[in-house]
C-alpha atoms as a PDB file:
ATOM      1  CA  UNK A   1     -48.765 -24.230  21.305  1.00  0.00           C
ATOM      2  CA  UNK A   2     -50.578 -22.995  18.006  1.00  0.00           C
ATOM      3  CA  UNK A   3     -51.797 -19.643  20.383  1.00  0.00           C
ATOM      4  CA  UNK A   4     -48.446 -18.175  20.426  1.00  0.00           C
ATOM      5  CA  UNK A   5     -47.879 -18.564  16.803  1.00  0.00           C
ATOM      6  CA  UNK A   6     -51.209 -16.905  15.797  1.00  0.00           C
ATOM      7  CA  UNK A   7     -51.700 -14.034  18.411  1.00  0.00           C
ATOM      8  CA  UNK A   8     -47.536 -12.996  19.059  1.00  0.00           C
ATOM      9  CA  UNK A   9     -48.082 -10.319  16.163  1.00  0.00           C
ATOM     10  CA  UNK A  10     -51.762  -9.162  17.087  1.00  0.00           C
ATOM     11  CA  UNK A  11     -50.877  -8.984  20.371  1.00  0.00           C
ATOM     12  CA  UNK A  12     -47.420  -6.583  19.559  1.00  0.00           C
ATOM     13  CA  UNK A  13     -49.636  -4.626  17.390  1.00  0.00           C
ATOM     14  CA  UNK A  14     -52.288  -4.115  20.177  1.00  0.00           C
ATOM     15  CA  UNK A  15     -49.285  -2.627  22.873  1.00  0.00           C
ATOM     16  CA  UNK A  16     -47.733  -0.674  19.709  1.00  0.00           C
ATOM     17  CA  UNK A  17     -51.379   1.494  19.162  1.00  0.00           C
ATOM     18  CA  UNK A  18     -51.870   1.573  23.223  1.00  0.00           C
ATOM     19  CA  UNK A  19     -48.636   3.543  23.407  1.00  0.00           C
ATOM     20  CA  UNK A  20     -49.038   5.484  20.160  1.00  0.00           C
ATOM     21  CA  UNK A  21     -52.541   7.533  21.316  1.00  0.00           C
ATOM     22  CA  UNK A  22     -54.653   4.375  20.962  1.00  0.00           C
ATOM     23  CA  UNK A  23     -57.329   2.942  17.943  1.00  0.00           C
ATOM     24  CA  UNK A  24     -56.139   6.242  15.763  1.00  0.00           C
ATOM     25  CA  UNK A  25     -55.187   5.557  12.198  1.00  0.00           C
ATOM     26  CA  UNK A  26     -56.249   1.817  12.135  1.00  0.00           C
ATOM     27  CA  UNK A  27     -57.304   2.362   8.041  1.00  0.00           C
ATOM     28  CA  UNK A  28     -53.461   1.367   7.502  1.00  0.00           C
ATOM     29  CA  UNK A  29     -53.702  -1.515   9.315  1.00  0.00           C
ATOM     30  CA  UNK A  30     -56.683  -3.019   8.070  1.00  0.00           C
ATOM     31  CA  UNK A  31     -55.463  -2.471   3.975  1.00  0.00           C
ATOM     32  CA  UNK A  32     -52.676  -4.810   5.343  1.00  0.00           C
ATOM     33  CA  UNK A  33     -55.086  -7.272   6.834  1.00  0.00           C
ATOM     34  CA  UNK A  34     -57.032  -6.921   3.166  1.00  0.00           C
ATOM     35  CA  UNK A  35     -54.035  -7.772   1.091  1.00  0.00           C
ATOM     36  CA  UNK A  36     -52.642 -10.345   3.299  1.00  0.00           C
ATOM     37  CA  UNK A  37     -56.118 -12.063   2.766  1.00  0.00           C
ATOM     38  CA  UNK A  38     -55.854 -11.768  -0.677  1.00  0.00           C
ATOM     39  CA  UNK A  39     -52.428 -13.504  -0.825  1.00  0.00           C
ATOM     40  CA  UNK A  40     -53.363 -16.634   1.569  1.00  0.00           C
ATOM     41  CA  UNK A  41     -56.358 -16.919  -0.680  1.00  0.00           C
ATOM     42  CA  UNK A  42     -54.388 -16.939  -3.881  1.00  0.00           C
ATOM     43  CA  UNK A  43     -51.824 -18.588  -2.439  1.00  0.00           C
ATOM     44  CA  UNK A  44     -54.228 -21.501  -1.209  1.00  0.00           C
ATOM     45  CA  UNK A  45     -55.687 -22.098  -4.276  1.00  0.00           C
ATOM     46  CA  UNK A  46     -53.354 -21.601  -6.329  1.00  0.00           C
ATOM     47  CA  UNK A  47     -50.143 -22.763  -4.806  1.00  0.00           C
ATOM     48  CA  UNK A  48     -48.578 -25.976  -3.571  1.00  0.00           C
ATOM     49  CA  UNK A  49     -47.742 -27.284  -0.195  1.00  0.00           C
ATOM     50  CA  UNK A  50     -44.857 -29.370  -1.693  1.00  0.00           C
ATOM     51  CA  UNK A  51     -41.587 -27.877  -1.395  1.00  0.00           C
ATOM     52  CA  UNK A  52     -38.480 -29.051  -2.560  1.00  0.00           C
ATOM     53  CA  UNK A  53     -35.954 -27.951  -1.022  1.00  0.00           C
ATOM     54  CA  UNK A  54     -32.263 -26.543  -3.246  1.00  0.00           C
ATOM     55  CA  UNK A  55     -29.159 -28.509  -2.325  1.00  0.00           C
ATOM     56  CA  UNK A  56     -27.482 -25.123  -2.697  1.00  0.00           C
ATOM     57  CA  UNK A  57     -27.634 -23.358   0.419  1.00  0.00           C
ATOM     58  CA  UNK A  58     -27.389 -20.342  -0.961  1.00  0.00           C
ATOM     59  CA  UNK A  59     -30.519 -20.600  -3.340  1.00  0.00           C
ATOM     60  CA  UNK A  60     -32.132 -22.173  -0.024  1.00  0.00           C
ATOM     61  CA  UNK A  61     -31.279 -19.152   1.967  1.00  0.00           C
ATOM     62  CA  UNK A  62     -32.298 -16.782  -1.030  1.00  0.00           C
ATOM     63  CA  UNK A  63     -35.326 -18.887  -1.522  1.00  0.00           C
ATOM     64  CA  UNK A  64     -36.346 -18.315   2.076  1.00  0.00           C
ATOM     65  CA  UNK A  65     -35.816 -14.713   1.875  1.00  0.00           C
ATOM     66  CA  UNK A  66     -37.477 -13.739  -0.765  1.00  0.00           C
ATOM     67  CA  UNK A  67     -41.089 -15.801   0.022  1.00  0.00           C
ATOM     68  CA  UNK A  68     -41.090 -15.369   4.335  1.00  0.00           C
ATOM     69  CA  UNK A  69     -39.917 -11.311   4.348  1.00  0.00           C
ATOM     70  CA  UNK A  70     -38.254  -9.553   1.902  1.00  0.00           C
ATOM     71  CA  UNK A  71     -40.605  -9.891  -1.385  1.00  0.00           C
ATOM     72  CA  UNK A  72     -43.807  -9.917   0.894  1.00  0.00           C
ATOM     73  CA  UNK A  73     -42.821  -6.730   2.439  1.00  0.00           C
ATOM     74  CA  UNK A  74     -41.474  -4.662  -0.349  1.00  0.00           C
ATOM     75  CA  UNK A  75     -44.367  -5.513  -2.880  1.00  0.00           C
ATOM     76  CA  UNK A  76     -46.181  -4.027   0.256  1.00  0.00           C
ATOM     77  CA  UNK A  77     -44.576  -1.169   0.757  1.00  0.00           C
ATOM     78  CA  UNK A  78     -44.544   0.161  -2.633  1.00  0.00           C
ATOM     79  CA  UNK A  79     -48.346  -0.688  -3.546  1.00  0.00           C
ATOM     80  CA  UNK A  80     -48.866   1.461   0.387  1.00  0.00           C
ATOM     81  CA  UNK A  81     -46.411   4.499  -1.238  1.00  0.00           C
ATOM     82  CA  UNK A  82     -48.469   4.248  -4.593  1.00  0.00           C
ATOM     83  CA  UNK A  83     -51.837   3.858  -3.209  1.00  0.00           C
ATOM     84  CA  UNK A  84     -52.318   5.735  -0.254  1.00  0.00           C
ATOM     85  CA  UNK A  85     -52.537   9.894  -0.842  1.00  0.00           C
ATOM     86  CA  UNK A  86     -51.235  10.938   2.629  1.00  0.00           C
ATOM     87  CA  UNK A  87     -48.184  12.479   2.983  1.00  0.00           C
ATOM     88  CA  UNK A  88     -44.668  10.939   3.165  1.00  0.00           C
ATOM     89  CA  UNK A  89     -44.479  11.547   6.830  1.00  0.00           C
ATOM     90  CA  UNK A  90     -48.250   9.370   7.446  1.00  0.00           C
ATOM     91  CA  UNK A  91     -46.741   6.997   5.000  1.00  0.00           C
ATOM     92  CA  UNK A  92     -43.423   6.276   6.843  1.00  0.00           C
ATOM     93  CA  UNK A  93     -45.172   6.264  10.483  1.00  0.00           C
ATOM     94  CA  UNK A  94     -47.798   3.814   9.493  1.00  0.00           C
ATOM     95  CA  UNK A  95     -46.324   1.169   7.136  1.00  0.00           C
ATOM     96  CA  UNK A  96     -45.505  -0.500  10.398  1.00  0.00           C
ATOM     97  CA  UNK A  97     -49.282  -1.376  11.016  1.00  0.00           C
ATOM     98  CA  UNK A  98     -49.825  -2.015   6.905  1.00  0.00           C
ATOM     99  CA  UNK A  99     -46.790  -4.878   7.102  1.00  0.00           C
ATOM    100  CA  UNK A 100     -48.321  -5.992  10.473  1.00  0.00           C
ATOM    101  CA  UNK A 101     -51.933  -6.252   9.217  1.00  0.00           C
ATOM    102  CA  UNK A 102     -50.357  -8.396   6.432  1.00  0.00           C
ATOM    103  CA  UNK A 103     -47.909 -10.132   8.516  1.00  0.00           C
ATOM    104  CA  UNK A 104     -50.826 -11.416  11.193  1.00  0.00           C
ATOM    105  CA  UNK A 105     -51.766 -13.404   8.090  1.00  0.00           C
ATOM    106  CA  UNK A 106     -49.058 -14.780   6.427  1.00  0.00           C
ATOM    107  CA  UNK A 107     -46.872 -15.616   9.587  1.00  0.00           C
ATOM    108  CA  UNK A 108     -49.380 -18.536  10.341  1.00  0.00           C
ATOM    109  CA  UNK A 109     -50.441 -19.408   7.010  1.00  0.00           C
ATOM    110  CA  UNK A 110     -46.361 -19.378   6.273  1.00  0.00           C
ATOM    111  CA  UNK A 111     -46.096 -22.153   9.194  1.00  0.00           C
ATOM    112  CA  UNK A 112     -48.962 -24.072   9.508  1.00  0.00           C
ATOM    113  CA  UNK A 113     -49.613 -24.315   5.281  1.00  0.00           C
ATOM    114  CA  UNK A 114     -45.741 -24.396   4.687  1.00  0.00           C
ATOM    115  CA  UNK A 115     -44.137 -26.094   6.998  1.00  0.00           C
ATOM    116  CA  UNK A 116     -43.322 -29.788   6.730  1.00  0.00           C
ATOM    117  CA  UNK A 117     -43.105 -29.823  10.426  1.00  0.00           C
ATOM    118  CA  UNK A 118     -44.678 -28.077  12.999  1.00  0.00           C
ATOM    119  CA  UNK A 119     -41.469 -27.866  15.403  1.00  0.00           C
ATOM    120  CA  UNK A 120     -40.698 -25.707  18.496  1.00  0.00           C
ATOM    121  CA  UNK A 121     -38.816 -23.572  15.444  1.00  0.00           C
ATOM    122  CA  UNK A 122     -41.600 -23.374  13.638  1.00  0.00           C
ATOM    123  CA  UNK A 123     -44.279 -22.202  16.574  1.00  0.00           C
ATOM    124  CA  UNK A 124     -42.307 -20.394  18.686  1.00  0.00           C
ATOM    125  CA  UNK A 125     -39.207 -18.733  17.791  1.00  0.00           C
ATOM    126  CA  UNK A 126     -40.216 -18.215  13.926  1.00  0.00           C
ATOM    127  CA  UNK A 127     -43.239 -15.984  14.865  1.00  0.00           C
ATOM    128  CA  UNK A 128     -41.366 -13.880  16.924  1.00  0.00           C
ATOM    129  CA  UNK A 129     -38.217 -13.329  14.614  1.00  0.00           C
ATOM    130  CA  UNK A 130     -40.389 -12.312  11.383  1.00  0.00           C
ATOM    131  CA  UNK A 131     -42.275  -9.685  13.650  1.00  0.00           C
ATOM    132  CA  UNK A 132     -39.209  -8.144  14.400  1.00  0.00           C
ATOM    133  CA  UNK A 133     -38.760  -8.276  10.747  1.00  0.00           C
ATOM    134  CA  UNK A 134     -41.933  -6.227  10.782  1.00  0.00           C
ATOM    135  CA  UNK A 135     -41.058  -3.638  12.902  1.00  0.00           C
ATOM    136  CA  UNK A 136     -37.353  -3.668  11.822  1.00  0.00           C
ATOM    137  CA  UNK A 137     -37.937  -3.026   8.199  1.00  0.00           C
ATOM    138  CA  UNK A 138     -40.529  -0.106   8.816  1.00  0.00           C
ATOM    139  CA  UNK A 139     -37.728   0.985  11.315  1.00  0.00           C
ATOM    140  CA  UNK A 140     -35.104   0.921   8.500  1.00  0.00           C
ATOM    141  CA  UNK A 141     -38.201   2.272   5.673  1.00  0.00           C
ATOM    142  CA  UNK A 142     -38.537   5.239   7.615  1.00  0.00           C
ATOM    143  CA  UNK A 143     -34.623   6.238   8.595  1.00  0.00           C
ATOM    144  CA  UNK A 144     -33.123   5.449   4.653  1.00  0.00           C
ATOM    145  CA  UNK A 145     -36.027   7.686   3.623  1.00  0.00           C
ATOM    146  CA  UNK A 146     -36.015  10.675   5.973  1.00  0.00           C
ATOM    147  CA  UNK A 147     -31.976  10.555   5.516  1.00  0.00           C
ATOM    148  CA  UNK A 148     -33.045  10.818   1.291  1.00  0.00           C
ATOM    149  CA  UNK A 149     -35.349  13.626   1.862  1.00  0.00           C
ATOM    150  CA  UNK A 150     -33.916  15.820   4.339  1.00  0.00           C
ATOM    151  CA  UNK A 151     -31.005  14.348   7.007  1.00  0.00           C
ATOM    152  CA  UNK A 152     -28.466  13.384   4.574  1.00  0.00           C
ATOM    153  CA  UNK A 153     -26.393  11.264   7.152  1.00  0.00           C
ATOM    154  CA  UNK A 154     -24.305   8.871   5.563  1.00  0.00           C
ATOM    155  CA  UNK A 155     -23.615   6.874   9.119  1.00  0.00           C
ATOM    156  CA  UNK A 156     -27.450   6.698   9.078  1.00  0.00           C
ATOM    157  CA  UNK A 157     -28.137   5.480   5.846  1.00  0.00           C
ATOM    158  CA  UNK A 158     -25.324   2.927   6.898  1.00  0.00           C
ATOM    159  CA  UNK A 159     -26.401   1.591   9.936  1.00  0.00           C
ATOM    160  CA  UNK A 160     -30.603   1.802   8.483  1.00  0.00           C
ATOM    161  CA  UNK A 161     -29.524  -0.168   5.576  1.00  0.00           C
ATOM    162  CA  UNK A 162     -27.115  -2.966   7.363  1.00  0.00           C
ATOM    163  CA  UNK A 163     -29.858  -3.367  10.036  1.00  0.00           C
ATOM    164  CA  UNK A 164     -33.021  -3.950   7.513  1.00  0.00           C
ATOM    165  CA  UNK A 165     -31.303  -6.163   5.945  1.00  0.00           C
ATOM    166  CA  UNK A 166     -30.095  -8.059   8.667  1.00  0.00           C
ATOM    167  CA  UNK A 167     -33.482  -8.197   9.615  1.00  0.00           C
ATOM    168  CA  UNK A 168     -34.815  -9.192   6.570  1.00  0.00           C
ATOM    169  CA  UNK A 169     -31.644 -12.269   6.532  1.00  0.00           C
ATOM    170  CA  UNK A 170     -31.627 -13.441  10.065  1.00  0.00           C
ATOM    171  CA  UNK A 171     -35.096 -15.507   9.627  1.00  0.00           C
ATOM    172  CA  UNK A 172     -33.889 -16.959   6.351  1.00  0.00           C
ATOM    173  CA  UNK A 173     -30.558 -18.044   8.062  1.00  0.00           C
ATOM    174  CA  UNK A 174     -31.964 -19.280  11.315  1.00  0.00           C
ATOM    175  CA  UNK A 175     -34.402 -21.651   9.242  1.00  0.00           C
ATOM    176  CA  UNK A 176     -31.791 -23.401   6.891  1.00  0.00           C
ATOM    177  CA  UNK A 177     -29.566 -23.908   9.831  1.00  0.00           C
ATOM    178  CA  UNK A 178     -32.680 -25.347  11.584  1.00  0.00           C
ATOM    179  CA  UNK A 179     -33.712 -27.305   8.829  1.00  0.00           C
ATOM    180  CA  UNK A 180     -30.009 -28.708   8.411  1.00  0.00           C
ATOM    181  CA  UNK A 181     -30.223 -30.092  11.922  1.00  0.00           C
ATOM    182  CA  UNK A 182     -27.765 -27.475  12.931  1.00  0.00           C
ATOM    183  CA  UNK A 183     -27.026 -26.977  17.108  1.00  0.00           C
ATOM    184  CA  UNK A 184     -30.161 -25.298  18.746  1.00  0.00           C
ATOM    185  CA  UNK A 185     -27.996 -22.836  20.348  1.00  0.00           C
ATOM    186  CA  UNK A 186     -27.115 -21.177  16.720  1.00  0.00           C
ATOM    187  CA  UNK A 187     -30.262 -20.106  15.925  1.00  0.00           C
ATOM    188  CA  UNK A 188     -31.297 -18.992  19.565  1.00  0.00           C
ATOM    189  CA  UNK A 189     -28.361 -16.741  18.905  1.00  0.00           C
ATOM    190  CA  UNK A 190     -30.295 -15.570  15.695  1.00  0.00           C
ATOM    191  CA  UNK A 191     -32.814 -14.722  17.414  1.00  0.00           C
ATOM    192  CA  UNK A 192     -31.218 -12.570  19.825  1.00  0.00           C
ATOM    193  CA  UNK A 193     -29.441 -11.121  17.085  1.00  0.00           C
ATOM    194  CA  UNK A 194     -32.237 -10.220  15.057  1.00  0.00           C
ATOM    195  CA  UNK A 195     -33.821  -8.251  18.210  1.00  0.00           C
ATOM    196  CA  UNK A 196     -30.969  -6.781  18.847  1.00  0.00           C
ATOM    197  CA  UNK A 197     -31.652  -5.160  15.046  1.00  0.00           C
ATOM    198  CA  UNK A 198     -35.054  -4.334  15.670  1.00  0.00           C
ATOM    199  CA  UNK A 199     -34.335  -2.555  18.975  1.00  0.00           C
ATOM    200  CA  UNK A 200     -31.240  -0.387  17.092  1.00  0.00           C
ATOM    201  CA  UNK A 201     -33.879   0.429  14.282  1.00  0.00           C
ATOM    202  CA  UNK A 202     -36.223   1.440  16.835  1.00  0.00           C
ATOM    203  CA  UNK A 203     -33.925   3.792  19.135  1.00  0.00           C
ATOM    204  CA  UNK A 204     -32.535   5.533  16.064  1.00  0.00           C
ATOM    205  CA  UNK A 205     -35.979   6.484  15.059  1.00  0.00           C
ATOM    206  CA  UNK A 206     -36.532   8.165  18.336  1.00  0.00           C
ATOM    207  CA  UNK A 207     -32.929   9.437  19.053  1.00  0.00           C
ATOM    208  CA  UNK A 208     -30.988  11.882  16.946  1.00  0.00           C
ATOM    209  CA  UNK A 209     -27.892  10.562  16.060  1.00  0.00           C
ATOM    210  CA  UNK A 210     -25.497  13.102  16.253  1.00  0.00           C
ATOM    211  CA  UNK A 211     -26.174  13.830  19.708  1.00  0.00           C
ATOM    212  CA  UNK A 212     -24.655  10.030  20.393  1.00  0.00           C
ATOM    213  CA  UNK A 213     -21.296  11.506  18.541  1.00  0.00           C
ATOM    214  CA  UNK A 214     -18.828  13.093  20.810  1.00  0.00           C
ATOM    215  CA  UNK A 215     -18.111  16.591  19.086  1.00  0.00           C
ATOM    216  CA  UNK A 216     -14.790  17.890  18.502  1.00  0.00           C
ATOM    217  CA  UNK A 217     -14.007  20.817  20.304  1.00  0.00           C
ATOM    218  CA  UNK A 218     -13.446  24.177  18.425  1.00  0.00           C
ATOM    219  CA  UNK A 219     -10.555  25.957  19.436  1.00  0.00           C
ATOM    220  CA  UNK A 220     -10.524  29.976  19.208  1.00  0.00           C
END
């Protein structure tokens, strides 16, 4: 059962480079594996396994934001930005692998050092909703900054910004409804929802979306 927890994201990663010209621009990818090494390490030394979890649900759901996805992968994406002396374009196409690389890392040390259970949650549908998170943010990454630098599509920066961050929530929300014993059939619904996100994120980075407008017609 572990398997599918530890190989999902390698395994994503390995179709995503087959269908984007192969082994090309793997550098990204391995900085990611580098500093999600460095985190489990710290984190394994110096951090706890004991958890106690806030009555509040919203300090629970905040709580579980900010240490599976969100923090992770913005402290990421900014040292990537900072770092790496490519252009903007090279940065935005490959943070994908960077939070991936990372990501292959953290998603089992997250449930297998974290968990207090490991659950059918935990190994199976966990892995796969915080690797959408990984392609859905560096979806929603690349459209909010190609609409700051050039587009300048407010429906774009919409939807880009309501869909990373619907990424970036679904996980927390599935797991405190999980974790509250709430009905199974909630948080399969999560999980649809939160591909559903990933696979908008994904078409609008390969569609342009005016052409899925219907123009108004001039009249002479």
């Amino acid at each position: 059962m572990w398997i599918f927890s530890v190989f999902l994201l390698p395994t994503i990663v390995i179709l995503y480079l087959i269908s984007h010209s192969g082994r090309t621009g793997l550098a990204p990818f391995f900085f990611g594996i580098g500093c999600g090494t460095l985190c489990v390490v710290f984190a394994i030394l110096f951090g706890s396994d004991f958890r106690l979890y806030p009555a509040s649900l919203f300090k629970n759901f905040s709580l579980n934001l900010l240490q599976e996805a969100l923090l992770p992968a913005l402290v990421l994406t900014v040292l990537f930005f900072i770092l790496s002396r490519d252009d903007v374009q090279f940065k935005m196409d490959k943070l994908v692998l960077v939070l991936s690389g990372f990501f292959c890392l953290y998603i089992p040390f997250r449930i297998f050092f974290r968990s207090e259970t490991l659950s059918v949650f935990a190994l199976f549908f966990k892995p796969v909703l915080l690797a959408c998170f990984v392609f859905g943010f560096s979806f929603a990454v690349k459209l909010f900054i190609k609409n700051l630098i050039s587009e300048k599509k407010p429906l774009l920066f919409f939807i880009s910004c309501f869909c990373g961050l619907g990424c970036a929530s679904v996980p927390a929300l599935a797991e405190i409804w999980w974790y509250g014993g709430g009905a199974p059939a909630v948080w399969l619904l999560l999980v649809v929802v939160q591909v559903v996100f990933t696979l908008i994120l994904g078409v609008l980075n390969h569609v342009d979306i005016d052409s899925l407008i219907p123009q108004k017609k001039q009249t002479v």
